[in-house]
Each structure stands twice: as C-alpha cells, then as structure tokens.
PDB file of N, CA and C in Angstrom:
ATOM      1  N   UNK A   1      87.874  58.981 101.994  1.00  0.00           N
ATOM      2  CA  UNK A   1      88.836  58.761 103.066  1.00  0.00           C
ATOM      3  C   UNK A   1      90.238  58.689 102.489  1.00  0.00           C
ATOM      4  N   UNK A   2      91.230  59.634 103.375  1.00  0.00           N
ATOM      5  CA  UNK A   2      92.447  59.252 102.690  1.00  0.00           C
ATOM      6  C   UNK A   2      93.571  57.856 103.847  1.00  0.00           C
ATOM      7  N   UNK A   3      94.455  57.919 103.314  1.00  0.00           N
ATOM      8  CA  UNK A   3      95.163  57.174 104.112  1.00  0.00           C
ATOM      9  C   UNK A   3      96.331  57.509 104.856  1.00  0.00           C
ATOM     10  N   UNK A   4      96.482  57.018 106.253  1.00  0.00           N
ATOM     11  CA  UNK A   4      97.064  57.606 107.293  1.00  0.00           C
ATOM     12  C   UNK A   4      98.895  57.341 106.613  1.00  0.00           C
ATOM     13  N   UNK A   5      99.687  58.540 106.735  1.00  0.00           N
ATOM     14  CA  UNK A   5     100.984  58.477 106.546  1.00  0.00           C
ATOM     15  C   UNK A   5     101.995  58.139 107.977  1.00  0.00           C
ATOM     16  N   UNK A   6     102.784  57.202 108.009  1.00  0.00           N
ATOM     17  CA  UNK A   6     103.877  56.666 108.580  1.00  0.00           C
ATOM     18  C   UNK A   6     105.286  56.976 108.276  1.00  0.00           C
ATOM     19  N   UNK A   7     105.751  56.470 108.822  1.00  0.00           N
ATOM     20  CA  UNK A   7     107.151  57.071 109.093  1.00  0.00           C
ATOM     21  C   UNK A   7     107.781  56.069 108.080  1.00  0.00           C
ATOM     22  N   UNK A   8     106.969  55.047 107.704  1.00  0.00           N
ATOM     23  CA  UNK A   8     107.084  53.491 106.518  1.00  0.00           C
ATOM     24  C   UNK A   8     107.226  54.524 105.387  1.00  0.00           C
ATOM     25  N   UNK A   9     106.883  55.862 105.359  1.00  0.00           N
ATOM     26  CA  UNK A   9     106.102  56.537 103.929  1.00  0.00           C
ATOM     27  C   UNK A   9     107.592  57.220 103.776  1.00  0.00           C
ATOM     28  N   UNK A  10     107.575  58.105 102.816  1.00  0.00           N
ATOM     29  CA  UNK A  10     108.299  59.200 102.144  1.00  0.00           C
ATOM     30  C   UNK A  10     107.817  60.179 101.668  1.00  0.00           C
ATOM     31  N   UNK A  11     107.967  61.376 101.905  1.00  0.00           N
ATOM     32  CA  UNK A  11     107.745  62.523 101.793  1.00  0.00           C
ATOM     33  C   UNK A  11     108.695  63.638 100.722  1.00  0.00           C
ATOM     34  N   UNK A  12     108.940  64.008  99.857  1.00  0.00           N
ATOM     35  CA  UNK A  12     109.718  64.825  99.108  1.00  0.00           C
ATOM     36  C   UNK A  12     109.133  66.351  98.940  1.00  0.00           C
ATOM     37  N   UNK A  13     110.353  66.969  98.753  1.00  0.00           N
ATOM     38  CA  UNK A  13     110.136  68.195  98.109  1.00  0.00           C
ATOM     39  C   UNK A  13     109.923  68.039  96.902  1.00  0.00           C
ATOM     40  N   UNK A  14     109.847  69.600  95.662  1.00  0.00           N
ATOM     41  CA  UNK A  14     109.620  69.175  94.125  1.00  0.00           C
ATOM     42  C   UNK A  14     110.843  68.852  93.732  1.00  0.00           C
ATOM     43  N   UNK A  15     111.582  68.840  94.491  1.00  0.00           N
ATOM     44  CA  UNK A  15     112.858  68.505  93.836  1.00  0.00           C
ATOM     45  C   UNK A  15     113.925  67.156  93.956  1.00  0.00           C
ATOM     46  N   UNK A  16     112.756  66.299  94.665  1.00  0.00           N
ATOM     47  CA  UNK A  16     113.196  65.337  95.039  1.00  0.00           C
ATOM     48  C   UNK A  16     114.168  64.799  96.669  1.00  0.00           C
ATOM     49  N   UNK A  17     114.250  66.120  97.219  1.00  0.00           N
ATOM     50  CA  UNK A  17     114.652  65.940  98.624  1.00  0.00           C
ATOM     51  C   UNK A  17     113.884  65.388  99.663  1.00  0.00           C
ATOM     52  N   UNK A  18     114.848  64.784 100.312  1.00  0.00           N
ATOM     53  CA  UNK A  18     113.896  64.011 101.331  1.00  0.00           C
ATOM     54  C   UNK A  18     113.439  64.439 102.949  1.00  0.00           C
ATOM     55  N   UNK A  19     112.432  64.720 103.250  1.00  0.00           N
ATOM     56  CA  UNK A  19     112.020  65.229 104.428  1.00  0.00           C
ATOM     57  C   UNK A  19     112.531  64.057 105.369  1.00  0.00           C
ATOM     58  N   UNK A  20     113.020  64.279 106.336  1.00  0.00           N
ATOM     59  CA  UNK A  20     113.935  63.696 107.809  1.00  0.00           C
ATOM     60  C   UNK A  20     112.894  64.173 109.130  1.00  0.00           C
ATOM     61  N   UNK A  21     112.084  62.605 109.141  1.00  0.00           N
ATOM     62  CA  UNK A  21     110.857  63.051 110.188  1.00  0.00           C
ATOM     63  C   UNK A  21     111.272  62.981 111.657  1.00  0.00           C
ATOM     64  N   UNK A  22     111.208  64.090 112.741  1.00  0.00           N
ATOM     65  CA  UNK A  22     111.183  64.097 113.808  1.00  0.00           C
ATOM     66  C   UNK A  22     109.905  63.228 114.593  1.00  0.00           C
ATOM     67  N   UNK A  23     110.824  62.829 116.035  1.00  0.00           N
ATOM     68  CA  UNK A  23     110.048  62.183 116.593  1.00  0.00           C
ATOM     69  C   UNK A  23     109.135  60.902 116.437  1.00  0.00           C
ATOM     70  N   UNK A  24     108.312  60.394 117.441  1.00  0.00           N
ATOM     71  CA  UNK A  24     107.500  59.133 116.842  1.00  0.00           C
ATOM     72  C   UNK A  24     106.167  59.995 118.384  1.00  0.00           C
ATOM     73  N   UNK A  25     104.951  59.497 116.591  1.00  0.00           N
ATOM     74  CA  UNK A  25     103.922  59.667 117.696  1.00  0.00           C
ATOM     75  C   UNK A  25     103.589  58.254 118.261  1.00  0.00           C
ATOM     76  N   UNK A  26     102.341  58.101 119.468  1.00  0.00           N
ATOM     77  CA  UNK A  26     102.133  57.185 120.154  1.00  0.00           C
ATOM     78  C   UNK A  26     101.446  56.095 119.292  1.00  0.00           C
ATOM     79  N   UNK A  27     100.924  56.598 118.219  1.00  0.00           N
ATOM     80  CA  UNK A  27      99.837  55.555 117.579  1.00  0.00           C
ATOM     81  C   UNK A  27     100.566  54.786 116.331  1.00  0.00           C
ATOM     82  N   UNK A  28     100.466  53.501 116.737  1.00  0.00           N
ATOM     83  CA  UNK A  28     101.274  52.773 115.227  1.00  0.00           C
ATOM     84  C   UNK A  28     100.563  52.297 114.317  1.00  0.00           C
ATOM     85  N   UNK A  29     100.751  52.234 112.650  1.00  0.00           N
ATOM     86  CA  UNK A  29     100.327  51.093 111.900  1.00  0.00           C
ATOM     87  C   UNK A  29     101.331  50.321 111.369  1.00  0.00           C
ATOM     88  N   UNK A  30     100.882  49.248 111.633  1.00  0.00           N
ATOM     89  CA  UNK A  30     102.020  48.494 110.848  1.00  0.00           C
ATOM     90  C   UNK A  30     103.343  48.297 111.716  1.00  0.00           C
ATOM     91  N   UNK A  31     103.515  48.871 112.719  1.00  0.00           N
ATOM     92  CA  UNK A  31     104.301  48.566 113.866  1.00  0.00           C
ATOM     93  C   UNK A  31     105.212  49.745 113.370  1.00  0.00           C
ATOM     94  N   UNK A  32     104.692  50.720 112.922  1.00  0.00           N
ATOM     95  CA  UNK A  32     105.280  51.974 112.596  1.00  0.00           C
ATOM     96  C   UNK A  32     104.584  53.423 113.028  1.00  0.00           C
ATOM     97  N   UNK A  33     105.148  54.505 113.402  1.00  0.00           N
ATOM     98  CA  UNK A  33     104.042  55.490 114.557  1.00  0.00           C
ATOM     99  C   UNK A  33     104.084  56.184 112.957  1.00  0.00           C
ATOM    100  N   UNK A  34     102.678  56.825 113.462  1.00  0.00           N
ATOM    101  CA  UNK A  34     101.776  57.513 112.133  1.00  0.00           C
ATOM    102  C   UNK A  34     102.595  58.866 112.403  1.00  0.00           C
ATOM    103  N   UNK A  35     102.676  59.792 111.238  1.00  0.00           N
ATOM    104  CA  UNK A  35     103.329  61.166 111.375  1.00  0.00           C
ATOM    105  C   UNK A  35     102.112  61.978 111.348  1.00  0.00           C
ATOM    106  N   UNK A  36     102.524  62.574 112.193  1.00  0.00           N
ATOM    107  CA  UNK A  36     101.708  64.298 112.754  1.00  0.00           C
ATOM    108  C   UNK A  36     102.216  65.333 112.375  1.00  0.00           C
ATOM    109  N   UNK A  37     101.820  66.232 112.439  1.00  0.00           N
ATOM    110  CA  UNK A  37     102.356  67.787 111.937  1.00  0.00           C
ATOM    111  C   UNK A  37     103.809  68.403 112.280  1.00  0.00           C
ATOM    112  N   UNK A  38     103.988  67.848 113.827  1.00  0.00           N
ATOM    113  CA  UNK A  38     105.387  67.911 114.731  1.00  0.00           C
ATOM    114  C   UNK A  38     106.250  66.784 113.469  1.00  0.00           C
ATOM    115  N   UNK A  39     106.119  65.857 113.559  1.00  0.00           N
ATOM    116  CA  UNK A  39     106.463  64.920 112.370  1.00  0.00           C
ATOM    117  C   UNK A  39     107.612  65.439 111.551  1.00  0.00           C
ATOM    118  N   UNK A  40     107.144  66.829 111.000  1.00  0.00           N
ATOM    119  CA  UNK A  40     107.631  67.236 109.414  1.00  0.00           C
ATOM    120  C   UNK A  40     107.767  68.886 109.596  1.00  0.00           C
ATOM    121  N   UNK A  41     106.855  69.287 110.511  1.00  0.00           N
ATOM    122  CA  UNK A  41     107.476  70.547 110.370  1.00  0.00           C
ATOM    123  C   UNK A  41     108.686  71.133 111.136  1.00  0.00           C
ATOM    124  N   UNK A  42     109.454  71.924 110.477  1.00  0.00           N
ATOM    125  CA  UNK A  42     110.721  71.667 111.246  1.00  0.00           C
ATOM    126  C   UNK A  42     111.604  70.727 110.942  1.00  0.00           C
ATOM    127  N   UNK A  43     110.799  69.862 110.152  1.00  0.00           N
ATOM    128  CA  UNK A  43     112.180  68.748 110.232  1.00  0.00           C
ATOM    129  C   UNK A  43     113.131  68.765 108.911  1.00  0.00           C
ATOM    130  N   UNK A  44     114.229  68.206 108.928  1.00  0.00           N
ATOM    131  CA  UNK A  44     115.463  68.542 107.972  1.00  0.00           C
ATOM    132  C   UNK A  44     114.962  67.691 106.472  1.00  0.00           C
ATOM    133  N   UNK A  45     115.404  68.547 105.836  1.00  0.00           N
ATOM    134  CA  UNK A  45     115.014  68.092 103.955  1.00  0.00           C
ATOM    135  C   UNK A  45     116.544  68.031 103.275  1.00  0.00           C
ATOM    136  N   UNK A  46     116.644  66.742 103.127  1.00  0.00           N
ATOM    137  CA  UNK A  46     118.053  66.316 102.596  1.00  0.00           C
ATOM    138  C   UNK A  46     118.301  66.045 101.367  1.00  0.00           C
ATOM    139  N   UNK A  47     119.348  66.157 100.246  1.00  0.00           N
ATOM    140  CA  UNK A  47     119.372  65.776  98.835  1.00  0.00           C
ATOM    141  C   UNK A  47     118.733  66.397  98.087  1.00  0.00           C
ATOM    142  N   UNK A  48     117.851  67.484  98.596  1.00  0.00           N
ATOM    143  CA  UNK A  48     117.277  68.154  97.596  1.00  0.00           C
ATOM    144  C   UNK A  48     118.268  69.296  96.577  1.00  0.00           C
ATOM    145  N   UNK A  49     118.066  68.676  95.445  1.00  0.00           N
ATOM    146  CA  UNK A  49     118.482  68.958  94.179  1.00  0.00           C
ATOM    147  C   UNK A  49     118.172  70.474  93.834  1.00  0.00           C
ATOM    148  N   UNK A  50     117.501  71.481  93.750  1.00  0.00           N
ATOM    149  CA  UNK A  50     117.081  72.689  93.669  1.00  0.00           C
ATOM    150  C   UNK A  50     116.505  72.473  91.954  1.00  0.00           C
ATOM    151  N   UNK A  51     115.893  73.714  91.664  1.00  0.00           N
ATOM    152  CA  UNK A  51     115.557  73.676  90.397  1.00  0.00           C
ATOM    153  C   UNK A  51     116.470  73.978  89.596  1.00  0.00           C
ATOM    154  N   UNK A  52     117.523  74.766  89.853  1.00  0.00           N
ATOM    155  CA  UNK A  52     118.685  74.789  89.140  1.00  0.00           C
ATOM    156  C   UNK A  52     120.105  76.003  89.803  1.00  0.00           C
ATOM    157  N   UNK A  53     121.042  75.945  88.964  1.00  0.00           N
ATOM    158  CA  UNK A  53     122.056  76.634  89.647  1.00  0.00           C
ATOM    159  C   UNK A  53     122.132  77.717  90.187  1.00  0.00           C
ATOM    160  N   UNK A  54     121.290  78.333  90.225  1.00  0.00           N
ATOM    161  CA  UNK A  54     121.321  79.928  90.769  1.00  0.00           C
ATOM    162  C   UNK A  54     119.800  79.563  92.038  1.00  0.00           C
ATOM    163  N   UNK A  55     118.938  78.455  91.921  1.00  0.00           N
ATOM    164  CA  UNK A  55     118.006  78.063  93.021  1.00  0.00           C
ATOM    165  C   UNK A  55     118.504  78.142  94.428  1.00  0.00           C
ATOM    166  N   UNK A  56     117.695  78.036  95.244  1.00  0.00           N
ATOM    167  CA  UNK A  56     118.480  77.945  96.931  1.00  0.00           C
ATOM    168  C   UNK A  56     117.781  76.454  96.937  1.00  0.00           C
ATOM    169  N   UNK A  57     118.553  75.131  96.959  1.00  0.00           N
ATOM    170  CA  UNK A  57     118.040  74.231  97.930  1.00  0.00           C
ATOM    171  C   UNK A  57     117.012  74.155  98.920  1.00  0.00           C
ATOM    172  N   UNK A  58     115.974  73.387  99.361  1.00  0.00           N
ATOM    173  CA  UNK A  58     115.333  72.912 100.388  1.00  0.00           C
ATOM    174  C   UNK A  58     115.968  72.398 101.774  1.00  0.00           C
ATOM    175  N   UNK A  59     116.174  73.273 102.916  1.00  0.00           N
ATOM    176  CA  UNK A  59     116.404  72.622 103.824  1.00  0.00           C
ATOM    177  C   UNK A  59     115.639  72.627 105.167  1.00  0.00           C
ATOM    178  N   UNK A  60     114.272  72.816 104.916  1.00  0.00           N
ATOM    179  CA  UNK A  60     113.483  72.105 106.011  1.00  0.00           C
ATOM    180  C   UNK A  60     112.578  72.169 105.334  1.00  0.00           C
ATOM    181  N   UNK A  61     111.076  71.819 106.230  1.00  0.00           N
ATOM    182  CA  UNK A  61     109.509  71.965 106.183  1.00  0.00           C
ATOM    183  C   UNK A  61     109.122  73.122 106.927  1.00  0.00           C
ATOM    184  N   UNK A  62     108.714  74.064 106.174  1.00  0.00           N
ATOM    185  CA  UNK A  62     108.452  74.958 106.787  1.00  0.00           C
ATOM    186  C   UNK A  62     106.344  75.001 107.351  1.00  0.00           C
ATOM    187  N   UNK A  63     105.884  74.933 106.701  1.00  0.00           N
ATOM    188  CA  UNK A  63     104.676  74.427 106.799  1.00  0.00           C
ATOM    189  C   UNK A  63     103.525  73.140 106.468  1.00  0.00           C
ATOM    190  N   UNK A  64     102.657  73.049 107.169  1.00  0.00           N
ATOM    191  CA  UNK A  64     101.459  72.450 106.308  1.00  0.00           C
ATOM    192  C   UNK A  64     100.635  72.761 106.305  1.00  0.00           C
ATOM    193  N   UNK A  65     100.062  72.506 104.932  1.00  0.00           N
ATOM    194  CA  UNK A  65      98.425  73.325 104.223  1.00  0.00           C
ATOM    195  C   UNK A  65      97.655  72.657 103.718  1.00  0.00           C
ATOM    196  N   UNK A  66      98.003  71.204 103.931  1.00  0.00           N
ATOM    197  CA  UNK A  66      97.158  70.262 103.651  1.00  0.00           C
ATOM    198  C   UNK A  66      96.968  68.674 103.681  1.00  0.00           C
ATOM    199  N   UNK A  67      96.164  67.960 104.390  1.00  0.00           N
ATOM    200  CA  UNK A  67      96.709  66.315 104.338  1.00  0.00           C
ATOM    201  C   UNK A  67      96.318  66.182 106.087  1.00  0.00           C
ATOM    202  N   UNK A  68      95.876  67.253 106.532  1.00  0.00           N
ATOM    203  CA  UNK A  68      95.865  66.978 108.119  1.00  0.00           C
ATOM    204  C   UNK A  68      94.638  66.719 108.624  1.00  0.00           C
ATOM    205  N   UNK A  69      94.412  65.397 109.138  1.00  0.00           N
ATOM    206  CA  UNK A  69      93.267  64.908 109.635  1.00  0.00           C
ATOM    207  C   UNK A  69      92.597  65.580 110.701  1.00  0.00           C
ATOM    208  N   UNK A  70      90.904  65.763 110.170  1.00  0.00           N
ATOM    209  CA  UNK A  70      90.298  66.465 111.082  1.00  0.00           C
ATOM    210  C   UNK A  70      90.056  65.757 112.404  1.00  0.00           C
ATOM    211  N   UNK A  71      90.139  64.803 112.414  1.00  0.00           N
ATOM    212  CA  UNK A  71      89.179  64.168 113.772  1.00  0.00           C
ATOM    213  C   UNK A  71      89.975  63.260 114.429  1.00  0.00           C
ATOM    214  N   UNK A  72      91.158  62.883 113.655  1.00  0.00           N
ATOM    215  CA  UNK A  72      92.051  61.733 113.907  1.00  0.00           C
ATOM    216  C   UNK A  72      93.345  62.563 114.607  1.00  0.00           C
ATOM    217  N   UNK A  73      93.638  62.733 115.841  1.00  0.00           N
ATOM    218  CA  UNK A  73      94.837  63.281 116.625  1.00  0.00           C
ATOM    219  C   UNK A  73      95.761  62.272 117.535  1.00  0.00           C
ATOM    220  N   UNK A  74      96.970  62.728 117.667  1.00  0.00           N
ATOM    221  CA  UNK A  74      97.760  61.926 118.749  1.00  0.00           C
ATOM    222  C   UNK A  74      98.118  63.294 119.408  1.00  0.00           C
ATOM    223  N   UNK A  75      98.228  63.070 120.723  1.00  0.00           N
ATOM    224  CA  UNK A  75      98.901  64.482 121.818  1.00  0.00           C
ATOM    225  C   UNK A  75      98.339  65.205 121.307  1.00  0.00           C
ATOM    226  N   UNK A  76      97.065  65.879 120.636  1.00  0.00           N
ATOM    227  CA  UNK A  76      96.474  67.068 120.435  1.00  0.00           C
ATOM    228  C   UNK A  76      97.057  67.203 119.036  1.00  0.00           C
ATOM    229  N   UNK A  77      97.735  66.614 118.248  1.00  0.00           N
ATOM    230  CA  UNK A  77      98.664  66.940 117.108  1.00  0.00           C
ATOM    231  C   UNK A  77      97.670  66.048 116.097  1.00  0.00           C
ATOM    232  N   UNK A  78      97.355  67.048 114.914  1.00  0.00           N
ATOM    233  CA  UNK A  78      96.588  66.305 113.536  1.00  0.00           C
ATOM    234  C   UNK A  78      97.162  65.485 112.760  1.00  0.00           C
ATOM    235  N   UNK A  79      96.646  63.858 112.845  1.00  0.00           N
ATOM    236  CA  UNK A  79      97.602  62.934 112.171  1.00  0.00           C
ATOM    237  C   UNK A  79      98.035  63.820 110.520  1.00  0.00           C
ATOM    238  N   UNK A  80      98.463  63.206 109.958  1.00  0.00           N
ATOM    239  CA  UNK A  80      98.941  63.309 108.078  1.00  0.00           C
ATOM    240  C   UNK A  80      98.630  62.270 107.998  1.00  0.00           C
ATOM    241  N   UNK A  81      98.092  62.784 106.870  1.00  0.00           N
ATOM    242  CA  UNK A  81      97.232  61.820 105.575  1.00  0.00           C
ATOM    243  C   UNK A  81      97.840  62.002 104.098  1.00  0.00           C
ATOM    244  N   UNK A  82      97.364  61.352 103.070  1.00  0.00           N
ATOM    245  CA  UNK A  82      98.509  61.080 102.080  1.00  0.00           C
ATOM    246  C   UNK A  82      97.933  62.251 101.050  1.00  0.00           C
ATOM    247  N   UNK A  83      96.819  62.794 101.672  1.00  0.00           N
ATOM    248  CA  UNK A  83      96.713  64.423 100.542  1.00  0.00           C
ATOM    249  C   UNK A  83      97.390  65.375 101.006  1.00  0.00           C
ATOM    250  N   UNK A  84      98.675  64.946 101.865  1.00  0.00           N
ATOM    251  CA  UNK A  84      99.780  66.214 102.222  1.00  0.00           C
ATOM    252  C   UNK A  84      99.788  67.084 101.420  1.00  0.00           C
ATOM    253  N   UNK A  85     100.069  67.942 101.561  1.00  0.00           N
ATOM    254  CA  UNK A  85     100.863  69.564 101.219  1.00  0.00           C
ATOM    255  C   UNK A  85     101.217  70.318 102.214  1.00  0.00           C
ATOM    256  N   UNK A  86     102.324  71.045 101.255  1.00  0.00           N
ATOM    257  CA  UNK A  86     102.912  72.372 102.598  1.00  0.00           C
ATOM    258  C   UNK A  86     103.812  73.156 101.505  1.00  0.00           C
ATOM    259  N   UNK A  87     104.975  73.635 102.515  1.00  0.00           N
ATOM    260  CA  UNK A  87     105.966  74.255 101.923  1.00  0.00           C
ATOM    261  C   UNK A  87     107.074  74.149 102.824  1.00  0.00           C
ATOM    262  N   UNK A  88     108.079  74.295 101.458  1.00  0.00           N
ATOM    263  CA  UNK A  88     109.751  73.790 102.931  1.00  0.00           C
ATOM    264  C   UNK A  88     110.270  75.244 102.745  1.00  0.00           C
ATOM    265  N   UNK A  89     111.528  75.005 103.352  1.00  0.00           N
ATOM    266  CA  UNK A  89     112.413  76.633 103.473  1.00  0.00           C
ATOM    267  C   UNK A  89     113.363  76.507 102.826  1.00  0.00           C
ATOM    268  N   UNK A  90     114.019  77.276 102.208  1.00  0.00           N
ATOM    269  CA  UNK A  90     113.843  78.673 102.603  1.00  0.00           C
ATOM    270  C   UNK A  90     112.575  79.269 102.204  1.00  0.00           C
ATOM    271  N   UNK A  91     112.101  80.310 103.138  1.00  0.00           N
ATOM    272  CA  UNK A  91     110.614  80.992 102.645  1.00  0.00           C
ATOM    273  C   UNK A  91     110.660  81.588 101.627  1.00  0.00           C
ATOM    274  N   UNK A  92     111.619  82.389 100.917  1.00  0.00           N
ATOM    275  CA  UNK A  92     111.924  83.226 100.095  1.00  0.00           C
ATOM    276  C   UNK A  92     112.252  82.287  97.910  1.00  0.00           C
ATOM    277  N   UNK A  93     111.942  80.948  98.652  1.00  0.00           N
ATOM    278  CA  UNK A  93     112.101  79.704  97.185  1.00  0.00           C
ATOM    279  C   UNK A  93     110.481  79.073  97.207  1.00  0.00           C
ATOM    280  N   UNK A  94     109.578  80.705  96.169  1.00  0.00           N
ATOM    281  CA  UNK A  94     108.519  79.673  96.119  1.00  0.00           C
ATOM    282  C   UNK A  94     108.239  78.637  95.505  1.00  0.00           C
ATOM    283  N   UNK A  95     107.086  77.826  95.532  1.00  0.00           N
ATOM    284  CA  UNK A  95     106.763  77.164  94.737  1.00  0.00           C
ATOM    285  C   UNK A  95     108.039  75.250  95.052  1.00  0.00           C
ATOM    286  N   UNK A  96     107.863  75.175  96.542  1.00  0.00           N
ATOM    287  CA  UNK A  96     108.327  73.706  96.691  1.00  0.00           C
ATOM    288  C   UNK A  96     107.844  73.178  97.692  1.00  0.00           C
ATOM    289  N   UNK A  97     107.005  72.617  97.278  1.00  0.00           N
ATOM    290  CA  UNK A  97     105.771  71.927  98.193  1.00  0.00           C
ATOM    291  C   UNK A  97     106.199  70.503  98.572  1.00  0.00           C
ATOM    292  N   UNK A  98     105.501  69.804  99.306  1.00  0.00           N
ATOM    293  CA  UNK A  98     105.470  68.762  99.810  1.00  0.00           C
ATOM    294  C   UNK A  98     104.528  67.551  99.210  1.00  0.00           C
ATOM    295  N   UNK A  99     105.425  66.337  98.925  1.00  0.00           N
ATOM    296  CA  UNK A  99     104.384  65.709  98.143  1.00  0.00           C
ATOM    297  C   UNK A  99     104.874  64.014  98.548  1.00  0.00           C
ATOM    298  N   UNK A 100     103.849  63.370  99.130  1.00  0.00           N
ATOM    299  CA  UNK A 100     104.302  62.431  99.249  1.00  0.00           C
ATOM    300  C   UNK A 100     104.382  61.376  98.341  1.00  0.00           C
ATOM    301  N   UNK A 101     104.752  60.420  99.052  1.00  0.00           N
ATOM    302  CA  UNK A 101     105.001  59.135  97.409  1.00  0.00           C
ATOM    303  C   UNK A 101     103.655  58.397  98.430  1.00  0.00           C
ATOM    304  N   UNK A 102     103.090  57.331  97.553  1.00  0.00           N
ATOM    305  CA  UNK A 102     101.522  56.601  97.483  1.00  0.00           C
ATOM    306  C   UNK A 102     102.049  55.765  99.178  1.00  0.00           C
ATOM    307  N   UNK A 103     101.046  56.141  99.984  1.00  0.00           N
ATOM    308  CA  UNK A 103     101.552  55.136 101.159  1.00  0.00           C
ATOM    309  C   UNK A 103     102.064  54.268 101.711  1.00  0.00           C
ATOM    310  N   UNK A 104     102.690  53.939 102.433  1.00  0.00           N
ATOM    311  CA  UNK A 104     103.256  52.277 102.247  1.00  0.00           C
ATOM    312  C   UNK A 104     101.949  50.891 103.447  1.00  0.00           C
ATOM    313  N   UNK A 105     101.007  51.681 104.136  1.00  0.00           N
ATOM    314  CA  UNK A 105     100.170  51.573 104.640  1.00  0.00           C
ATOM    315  C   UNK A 105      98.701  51.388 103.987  1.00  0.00           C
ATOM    316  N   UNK A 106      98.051  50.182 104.136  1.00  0.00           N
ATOM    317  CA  UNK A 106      96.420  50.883 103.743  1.00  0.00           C
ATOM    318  C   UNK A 106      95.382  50.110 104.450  1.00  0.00           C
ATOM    319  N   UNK A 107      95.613  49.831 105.733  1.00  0.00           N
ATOM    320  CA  UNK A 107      94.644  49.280 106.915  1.00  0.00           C
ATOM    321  C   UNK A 107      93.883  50.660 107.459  1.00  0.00           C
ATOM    322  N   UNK A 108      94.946  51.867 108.241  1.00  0.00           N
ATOM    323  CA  UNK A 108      94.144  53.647 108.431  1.00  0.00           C
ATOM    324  C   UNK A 108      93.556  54.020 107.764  1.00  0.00           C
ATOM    325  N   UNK A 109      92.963  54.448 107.765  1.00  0.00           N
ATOM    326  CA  UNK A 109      92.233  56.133 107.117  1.00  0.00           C
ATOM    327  C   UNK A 109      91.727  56.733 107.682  1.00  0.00           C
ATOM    328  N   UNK A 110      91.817  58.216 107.111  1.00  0.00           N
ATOM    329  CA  UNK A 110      91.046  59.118 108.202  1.00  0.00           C
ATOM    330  C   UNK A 110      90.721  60.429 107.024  1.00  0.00           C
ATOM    331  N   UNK A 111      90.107  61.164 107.096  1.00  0.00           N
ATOM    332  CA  UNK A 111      89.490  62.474 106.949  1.00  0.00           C
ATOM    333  C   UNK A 111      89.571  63.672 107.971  1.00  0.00           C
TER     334      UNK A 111
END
C-alpha cells in the first residue's frame, strides 16, 4: 500500500521546481484535500532551476504515469499516491519527471 498525497505534500521536478497544485478535491486527510490527477496536471511548476544554461526550464505538469490509485477516486478523478511519476513541459525537455518528497500524511493508503 502506498500513501495518499495532499496538498500538506510537495511535489518537484528533477530540478527542484515546485509543482503549484490546482484546485481542492472533496476528500481530506489531515484537514487537508488529497490531490488527484486534475491536482497537478496542468498545474504551474515554479523555481525550477533547469539542468543547465542552454536547458528550457519546467513550467508545468504535463502528465501522469504513475502513483494513481486504482480504486480510490474523488469526482471520478484517481487519487495520487506517493509512487508519483509523470512528466512536466515543455514536451520537447526530456527526462523531468515528477517526484515527490516522503508524505507529510500516513493515516491513507491506497493502491
């Protein structure tokens, strides 16, 4: 079982930028709404550092490919769980995935 991610949590690119979560779903832990897929995708990636001077920066979430609970939904939307992965944008800067930092939650879990 992994553990359900909140809006309590943090999310980065590899470069240390910070994903800027849209919205709040209905379900809370901790008196905080759990993030869903709407959550992060789409949403703005700030401070990210790039890999270096000629890199393009991170400025959104462009997908997710992993961390999304099978059975556990809010509004039809698959909670996130803390085995996130994805990829941010620009599409064309591979290799900058999504990685969260260790939960700040550990009452949820889900699979």
């Amino acid at each position: 079982m992994s553990k359900v991610l909140s809006k309590a949590d943090t999310v980065t690119c590899s470069f240390q930028g910070k994903v800027q979560f849209k919205g709040a779903a209905r379900l809370e832990v901790n008196s905080q709404p759990v993030l869903v897929v709407g959550s992060i995708v789409g949403a703005e990636v700030t401070a990210c550092a790039g890999a270096g001077s000629n890199q393009p920066v991170c400025t959104s979430v462009q997908s997710v490919s992993a961390g999304k609970a099978e059975k556990l939904e809010v509004d039809g939307e698959a909670v996130l769980l803390d085995s996130l992965g994805g990829l941010t944008a620009p599409a064309h800067v591979p290799n900058k995935l999504l990685i969260p930092v260790p939960p700040a939650q550990t009452k949820l879990e889900a699979s």
